[in-house]
PDB file of N, CA and C in Angstrom:
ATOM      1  N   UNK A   1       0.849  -1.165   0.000  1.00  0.00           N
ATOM      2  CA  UNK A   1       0.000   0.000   0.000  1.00  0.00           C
ATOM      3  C   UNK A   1       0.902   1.237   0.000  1.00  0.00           C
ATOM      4  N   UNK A   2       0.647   1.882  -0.986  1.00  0.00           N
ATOM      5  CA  UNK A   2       1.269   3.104  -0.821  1.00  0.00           C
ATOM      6  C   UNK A   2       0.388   4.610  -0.644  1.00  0.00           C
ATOM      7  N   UNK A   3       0.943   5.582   0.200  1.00  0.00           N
ATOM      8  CA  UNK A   3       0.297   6.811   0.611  1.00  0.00           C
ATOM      9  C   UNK A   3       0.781   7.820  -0.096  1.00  0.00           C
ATOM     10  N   UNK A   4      -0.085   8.911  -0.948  1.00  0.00           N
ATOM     11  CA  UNK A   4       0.481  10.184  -1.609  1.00  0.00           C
ATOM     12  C   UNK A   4      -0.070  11.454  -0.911  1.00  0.00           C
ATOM     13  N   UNK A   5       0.381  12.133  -0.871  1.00  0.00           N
ATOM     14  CA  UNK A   5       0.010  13.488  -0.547  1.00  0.00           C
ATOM     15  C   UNK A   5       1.031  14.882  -1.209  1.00  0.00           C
ATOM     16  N   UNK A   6      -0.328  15.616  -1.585  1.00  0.00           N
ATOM     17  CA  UNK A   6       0.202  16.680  -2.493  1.00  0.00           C
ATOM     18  C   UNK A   6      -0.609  17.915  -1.930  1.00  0.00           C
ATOM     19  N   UNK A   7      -0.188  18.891  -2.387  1.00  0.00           N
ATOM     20  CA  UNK A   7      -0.755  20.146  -2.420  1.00  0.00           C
ATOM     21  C   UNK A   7      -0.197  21.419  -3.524  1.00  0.00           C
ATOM     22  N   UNK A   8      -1.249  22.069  -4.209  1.00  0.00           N
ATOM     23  CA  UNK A   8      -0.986  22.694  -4.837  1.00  0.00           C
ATOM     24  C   UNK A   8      -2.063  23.989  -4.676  1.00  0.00           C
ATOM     25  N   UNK A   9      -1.672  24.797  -5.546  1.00  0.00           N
ATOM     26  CA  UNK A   9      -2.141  26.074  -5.381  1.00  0.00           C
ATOM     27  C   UNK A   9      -2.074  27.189  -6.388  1.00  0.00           C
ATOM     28  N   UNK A  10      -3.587  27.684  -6.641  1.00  0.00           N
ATOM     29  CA  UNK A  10      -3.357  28.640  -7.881  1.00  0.00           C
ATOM     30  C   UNK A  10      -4.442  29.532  -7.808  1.00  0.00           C
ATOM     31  N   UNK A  11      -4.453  30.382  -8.719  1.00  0.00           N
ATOM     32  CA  UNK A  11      -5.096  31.456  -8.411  1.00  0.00           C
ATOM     33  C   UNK A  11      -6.940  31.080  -8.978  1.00  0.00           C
ATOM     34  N   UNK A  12      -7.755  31.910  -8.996  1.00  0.00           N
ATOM     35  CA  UNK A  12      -9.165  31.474  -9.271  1.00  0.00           C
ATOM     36  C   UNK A  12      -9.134  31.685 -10.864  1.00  0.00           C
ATOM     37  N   UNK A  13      -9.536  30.646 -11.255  1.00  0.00           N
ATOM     38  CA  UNK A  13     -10.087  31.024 -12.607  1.00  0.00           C
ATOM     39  C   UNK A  13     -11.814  31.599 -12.588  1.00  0.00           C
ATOM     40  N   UNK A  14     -11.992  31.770 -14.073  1.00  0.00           N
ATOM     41  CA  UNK A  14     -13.267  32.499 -14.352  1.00  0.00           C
ATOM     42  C   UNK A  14     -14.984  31.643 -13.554  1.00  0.00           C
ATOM     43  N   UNK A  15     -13.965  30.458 -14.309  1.00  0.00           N
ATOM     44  CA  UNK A  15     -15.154  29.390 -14.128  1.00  0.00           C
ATOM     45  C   UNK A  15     -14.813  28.672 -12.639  1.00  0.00           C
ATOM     46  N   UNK A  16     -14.166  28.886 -11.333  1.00  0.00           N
ATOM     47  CA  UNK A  16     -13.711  28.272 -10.351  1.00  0.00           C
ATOM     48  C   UNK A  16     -15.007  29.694  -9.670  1.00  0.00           C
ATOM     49  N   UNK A  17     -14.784  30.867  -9.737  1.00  0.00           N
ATOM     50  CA  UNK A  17     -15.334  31.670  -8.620  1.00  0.00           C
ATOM     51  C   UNK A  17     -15.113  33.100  -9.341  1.00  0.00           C
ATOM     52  N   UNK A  18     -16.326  33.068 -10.319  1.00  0.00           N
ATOM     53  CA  UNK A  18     -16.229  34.184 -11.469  1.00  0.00           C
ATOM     54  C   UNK A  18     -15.788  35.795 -10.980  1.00  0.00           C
ATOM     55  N   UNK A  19     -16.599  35.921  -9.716  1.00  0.00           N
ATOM     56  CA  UNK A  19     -16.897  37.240  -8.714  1.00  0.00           C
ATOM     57  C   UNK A  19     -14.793  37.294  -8.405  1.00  0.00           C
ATOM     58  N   UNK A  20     -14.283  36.319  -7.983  1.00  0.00           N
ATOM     59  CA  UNK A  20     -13.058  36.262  -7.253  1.00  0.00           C
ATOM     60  C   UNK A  20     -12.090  36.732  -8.802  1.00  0.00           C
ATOM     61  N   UNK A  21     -12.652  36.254  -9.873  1.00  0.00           N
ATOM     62  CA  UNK A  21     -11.503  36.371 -10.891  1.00  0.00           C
ATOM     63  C   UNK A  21     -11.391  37.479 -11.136  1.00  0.00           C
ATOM     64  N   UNK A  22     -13.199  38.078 -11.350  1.00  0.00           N
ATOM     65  CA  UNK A  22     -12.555  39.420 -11.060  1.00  0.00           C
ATOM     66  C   UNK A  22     -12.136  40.671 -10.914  1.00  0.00           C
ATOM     67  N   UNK A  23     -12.175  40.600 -10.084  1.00  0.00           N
ATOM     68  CA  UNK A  23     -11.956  41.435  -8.420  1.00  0.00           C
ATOM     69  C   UNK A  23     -10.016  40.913  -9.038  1.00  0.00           C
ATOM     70  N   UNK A  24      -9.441  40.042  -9.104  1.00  0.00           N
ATOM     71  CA  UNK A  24      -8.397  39.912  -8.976  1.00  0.00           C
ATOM     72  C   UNK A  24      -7.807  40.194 -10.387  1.00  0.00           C
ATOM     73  N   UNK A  25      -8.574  40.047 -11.647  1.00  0.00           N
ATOM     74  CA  UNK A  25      -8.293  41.533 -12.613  1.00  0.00           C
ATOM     75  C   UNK A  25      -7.933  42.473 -12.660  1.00  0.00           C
ATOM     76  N   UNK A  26      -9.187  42.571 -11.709  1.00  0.00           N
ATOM     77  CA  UNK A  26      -8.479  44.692 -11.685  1.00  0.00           C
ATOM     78  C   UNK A  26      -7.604  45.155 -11.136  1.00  0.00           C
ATOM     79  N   UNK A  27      -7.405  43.865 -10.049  1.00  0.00           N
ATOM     80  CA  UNK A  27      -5.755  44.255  -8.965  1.00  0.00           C
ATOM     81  C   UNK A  27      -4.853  44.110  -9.967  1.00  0.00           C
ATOM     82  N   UNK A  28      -4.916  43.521 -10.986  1.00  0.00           N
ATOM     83  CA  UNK A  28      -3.851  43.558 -11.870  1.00  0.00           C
ATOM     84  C   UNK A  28      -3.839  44.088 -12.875  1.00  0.00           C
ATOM     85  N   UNK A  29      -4.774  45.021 -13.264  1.00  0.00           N
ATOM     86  CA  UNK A  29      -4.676  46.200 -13.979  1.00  0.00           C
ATOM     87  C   UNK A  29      -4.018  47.304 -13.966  1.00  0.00           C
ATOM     88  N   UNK A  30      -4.658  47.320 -12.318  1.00  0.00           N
ATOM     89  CA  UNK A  30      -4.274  48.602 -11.452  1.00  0.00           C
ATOM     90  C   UNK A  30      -3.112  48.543 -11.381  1.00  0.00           C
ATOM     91  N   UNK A  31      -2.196  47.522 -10.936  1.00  0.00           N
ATOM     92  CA  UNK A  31      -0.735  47.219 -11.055  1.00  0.00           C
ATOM     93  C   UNK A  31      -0.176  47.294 -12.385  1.00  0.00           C
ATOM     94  N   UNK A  32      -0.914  47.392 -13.358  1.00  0.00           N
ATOM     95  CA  UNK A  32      -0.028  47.831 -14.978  1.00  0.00           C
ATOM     96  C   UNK A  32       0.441  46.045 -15.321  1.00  0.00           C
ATOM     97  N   UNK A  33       0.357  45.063 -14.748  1.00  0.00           N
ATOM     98  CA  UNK A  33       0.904  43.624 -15.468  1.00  0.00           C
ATOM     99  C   UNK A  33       0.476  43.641 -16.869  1.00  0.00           C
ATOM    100  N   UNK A  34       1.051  43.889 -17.675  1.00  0.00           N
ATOM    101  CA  UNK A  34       0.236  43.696 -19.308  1.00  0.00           C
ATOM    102  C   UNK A  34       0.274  42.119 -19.254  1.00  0.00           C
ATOM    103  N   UNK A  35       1.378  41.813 -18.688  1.00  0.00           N
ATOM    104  CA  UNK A  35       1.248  39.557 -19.568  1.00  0.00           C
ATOM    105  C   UNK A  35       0.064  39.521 -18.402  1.00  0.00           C
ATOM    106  N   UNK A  36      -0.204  40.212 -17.776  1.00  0.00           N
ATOM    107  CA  UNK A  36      -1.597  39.050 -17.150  1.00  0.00           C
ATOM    108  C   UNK A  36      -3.532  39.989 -17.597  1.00  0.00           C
ATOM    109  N   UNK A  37      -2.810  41.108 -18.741  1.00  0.00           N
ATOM    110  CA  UNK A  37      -4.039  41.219 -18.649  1.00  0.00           C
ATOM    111  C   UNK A  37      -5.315  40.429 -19.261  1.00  0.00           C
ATOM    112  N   UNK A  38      -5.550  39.424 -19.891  1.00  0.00           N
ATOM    113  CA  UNK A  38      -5.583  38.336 -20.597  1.00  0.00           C
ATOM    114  C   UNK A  38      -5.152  37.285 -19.327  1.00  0.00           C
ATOM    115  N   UNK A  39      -5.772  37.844 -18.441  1.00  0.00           N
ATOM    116  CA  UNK A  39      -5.734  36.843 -16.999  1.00  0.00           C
ATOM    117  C   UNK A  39      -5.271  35.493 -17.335  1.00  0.00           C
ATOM    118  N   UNK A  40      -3.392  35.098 -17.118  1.00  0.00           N
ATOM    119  CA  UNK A  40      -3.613  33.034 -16.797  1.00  0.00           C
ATOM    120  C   UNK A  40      -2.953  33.330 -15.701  1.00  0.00           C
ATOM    121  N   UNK A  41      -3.473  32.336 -14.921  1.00  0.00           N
ATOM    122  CA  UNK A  41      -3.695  32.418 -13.630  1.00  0.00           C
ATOM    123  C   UNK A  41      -2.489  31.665 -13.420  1.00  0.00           C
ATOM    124  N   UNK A  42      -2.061  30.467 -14.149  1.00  0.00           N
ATOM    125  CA  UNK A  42      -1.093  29.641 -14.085  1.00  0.00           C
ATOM    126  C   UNK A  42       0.368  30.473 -14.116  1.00  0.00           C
ATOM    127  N   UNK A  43       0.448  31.303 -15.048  1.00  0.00           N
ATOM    128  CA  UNK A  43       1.526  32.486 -15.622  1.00  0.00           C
ATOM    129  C   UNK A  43       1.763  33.042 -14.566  1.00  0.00           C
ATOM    130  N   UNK A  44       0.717  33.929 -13.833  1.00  0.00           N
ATOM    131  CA  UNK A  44       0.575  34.856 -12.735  1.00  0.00           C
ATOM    132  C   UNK A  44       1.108  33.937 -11.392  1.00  0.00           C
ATOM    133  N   UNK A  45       0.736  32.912 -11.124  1.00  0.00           N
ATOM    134  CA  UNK A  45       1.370  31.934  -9.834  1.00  0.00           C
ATOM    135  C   UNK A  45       2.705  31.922 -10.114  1.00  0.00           C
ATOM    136  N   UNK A  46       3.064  31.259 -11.047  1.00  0.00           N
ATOM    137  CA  UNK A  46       4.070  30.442 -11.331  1.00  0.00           C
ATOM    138  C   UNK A  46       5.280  31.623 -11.634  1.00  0.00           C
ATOM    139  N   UNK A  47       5.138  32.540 -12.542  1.00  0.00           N
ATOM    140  CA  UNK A  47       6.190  33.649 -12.994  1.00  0.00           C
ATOM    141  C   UNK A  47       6.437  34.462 -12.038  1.00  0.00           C
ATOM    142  N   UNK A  48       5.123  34.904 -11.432  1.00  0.00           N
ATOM    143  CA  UNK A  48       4.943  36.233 -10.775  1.00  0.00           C
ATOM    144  C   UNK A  48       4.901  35.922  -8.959  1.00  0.00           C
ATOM    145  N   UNK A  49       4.160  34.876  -8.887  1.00  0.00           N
ATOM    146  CA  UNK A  49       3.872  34.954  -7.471  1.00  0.00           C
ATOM    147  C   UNK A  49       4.852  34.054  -7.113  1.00  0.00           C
ATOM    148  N   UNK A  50       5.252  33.203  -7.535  1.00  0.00           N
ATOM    149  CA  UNK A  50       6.443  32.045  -6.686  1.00  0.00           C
ATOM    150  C   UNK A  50       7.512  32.731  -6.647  1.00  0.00           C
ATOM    151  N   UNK A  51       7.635  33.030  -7.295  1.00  0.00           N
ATOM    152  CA  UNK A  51       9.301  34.052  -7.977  1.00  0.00           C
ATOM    153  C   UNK A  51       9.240  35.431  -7.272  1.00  0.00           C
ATOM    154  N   UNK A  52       8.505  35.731  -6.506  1.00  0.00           N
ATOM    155  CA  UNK A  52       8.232  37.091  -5.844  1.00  0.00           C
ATOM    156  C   UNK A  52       8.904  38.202  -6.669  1.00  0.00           C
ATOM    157  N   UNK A  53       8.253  38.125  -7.974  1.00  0.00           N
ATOM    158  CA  UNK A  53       8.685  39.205  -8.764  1.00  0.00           C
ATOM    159  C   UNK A  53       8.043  40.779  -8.908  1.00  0.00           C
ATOM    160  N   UNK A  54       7.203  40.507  -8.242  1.00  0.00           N
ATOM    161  CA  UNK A  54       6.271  41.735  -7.430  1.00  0.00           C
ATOM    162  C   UNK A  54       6.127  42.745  -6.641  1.00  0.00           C
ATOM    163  N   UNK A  55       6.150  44.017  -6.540  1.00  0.00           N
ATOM    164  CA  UNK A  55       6.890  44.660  -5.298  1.00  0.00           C
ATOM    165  C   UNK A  55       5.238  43.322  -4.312  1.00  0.00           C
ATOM    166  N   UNK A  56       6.446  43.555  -2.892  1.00  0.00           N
ATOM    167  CA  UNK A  56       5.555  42.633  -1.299  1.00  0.00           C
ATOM    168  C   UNK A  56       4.315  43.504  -0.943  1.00  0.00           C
ATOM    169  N   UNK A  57       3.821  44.261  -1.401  1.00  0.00           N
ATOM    170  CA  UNK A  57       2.567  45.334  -1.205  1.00  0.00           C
ATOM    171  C   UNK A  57       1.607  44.021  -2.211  1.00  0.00           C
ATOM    172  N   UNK A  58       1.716  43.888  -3.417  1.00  0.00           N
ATOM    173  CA  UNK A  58       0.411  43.699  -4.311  1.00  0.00           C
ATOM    174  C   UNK A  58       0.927  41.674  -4.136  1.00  0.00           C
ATOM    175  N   UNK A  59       1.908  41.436  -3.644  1.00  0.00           N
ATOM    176  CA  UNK A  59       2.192  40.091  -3.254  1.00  0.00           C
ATOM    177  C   UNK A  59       1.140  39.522  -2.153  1.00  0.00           C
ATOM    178  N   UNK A  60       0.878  40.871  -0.919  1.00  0.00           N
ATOM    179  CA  UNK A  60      -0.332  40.168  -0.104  1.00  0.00           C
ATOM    180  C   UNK A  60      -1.406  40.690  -0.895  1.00  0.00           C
ATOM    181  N   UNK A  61      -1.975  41.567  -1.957  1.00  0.00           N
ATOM    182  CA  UNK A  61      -3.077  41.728  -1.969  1.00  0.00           C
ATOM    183  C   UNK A  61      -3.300  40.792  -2.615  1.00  0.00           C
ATOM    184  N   UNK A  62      -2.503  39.829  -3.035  1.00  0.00           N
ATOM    185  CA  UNK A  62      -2.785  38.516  -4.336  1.00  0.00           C
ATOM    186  C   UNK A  62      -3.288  37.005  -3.044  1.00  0.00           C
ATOM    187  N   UNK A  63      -2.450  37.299  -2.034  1.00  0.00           N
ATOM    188  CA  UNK A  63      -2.776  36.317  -1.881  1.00  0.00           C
ATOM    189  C   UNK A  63      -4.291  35.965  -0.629  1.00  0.00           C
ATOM    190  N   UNK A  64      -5.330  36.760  -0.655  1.00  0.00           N
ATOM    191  CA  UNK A  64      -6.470  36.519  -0.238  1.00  0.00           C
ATOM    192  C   UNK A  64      -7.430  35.549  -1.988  1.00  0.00           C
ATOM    193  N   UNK A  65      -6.539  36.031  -2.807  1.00  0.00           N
ATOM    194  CA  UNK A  65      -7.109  34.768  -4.064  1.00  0.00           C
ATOM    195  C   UNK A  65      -6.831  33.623  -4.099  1.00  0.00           C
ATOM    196  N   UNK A  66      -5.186  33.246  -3.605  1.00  0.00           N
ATOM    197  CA  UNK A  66      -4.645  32.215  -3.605  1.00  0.00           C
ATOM    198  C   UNK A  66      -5.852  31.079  -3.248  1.00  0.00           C
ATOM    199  N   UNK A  67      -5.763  30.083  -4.081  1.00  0.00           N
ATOM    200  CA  UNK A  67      -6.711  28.726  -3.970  1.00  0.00           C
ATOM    201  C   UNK A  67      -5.411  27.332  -3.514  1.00  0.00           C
ATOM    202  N   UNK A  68      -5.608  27.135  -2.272  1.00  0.00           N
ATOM    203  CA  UNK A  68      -4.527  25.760  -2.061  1.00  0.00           C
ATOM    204  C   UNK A  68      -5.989  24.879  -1.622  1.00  0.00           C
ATOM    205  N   UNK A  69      -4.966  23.399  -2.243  1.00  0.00           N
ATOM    206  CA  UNK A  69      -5.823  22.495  -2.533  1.00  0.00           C
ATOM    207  C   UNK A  69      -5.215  21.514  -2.317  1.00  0.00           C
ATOM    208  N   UNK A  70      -5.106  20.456  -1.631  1.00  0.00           N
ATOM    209  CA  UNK A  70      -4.482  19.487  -0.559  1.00  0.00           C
ATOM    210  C   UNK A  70      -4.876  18.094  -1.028  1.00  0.00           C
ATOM    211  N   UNK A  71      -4.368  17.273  -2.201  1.00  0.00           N
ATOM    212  CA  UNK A  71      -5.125  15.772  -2.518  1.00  0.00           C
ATOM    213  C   UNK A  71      -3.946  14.654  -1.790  1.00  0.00           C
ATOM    214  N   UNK A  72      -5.312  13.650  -1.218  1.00  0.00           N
ATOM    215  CA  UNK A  72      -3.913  12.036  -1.123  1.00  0.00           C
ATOM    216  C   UNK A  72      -4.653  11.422  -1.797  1.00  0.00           C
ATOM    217  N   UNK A  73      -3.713  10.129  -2.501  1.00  0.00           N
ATOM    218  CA  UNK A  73      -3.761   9.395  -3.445  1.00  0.00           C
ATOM    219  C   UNK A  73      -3.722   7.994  -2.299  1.00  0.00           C
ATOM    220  N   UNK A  74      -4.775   6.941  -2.191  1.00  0.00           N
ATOM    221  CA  UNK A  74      -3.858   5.920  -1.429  1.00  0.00           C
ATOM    222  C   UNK A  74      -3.789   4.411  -2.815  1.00  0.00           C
ATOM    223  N   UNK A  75      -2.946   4.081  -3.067  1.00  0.00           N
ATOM    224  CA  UNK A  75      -2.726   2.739  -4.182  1.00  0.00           C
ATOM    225  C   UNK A  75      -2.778   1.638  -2.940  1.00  0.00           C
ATOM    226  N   UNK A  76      -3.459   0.687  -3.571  1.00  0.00           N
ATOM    227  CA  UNK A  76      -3.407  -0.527  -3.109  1.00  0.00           C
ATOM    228  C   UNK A  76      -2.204  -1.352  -3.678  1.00  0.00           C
ATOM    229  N   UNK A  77      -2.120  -1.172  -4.785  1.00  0.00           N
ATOM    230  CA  UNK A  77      -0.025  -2.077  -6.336  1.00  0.00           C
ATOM    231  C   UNK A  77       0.134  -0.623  -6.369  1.00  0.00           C
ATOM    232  N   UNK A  78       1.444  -0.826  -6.206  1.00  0.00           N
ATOM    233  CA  UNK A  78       2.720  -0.062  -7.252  1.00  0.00           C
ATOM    234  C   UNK A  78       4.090  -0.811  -7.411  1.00  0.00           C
ATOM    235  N   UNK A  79       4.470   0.068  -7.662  1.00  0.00           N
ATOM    236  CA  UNK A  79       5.868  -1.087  -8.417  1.00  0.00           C
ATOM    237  C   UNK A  79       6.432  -1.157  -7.368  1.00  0.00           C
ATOM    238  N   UNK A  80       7.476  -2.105  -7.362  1.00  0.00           N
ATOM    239  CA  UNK A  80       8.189  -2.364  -6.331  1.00  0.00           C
ATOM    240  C   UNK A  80       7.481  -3.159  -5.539  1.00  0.00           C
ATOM    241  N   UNK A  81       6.161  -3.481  -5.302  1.00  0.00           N
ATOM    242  CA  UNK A  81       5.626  -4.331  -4.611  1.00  0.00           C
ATOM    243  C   UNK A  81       5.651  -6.217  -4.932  1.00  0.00           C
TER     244      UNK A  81
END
């Protein structure tokens, strides 16, 4: 038997929590991001928010969007068994 556990985390898409996407648009308007105006949320985590490429002011206003999401996997076979 094997146990997985993961967690990941990203920002709201349109279709996750339409009202949250956005509200978190315009924070990034207002901030001038042109690559995110054409909102990907994936781009914006991954380039912008992991990489703290952001002045730390619009870094917390991002993260009341942040979506973390916590899955375990349990297998009964895997290799090695």
């Amino acid at each position: 038997m094997k146990l997985s556990l993961s967690e990941t985390a990203s920002f709201p898409t349109k279709t996750d929590d339409e009202e949250a996407y956005l509200n978190l648009s315009l924070l990034l308007r207002e901030a001038d991001l042109q690559e995110c105006f054409k909102l990907d949320s994936q781009i914006l985590y991954r380039e912008f928010f992991l990489k703290e490429r952001l002045p730390r002011e619009l870094l917390e206003k991002l993260r009341p969007f942040l979506i973390r999401k916590r899955r375990a996997t349990l297998r009964t076979h895997y290799k090695g068994e």
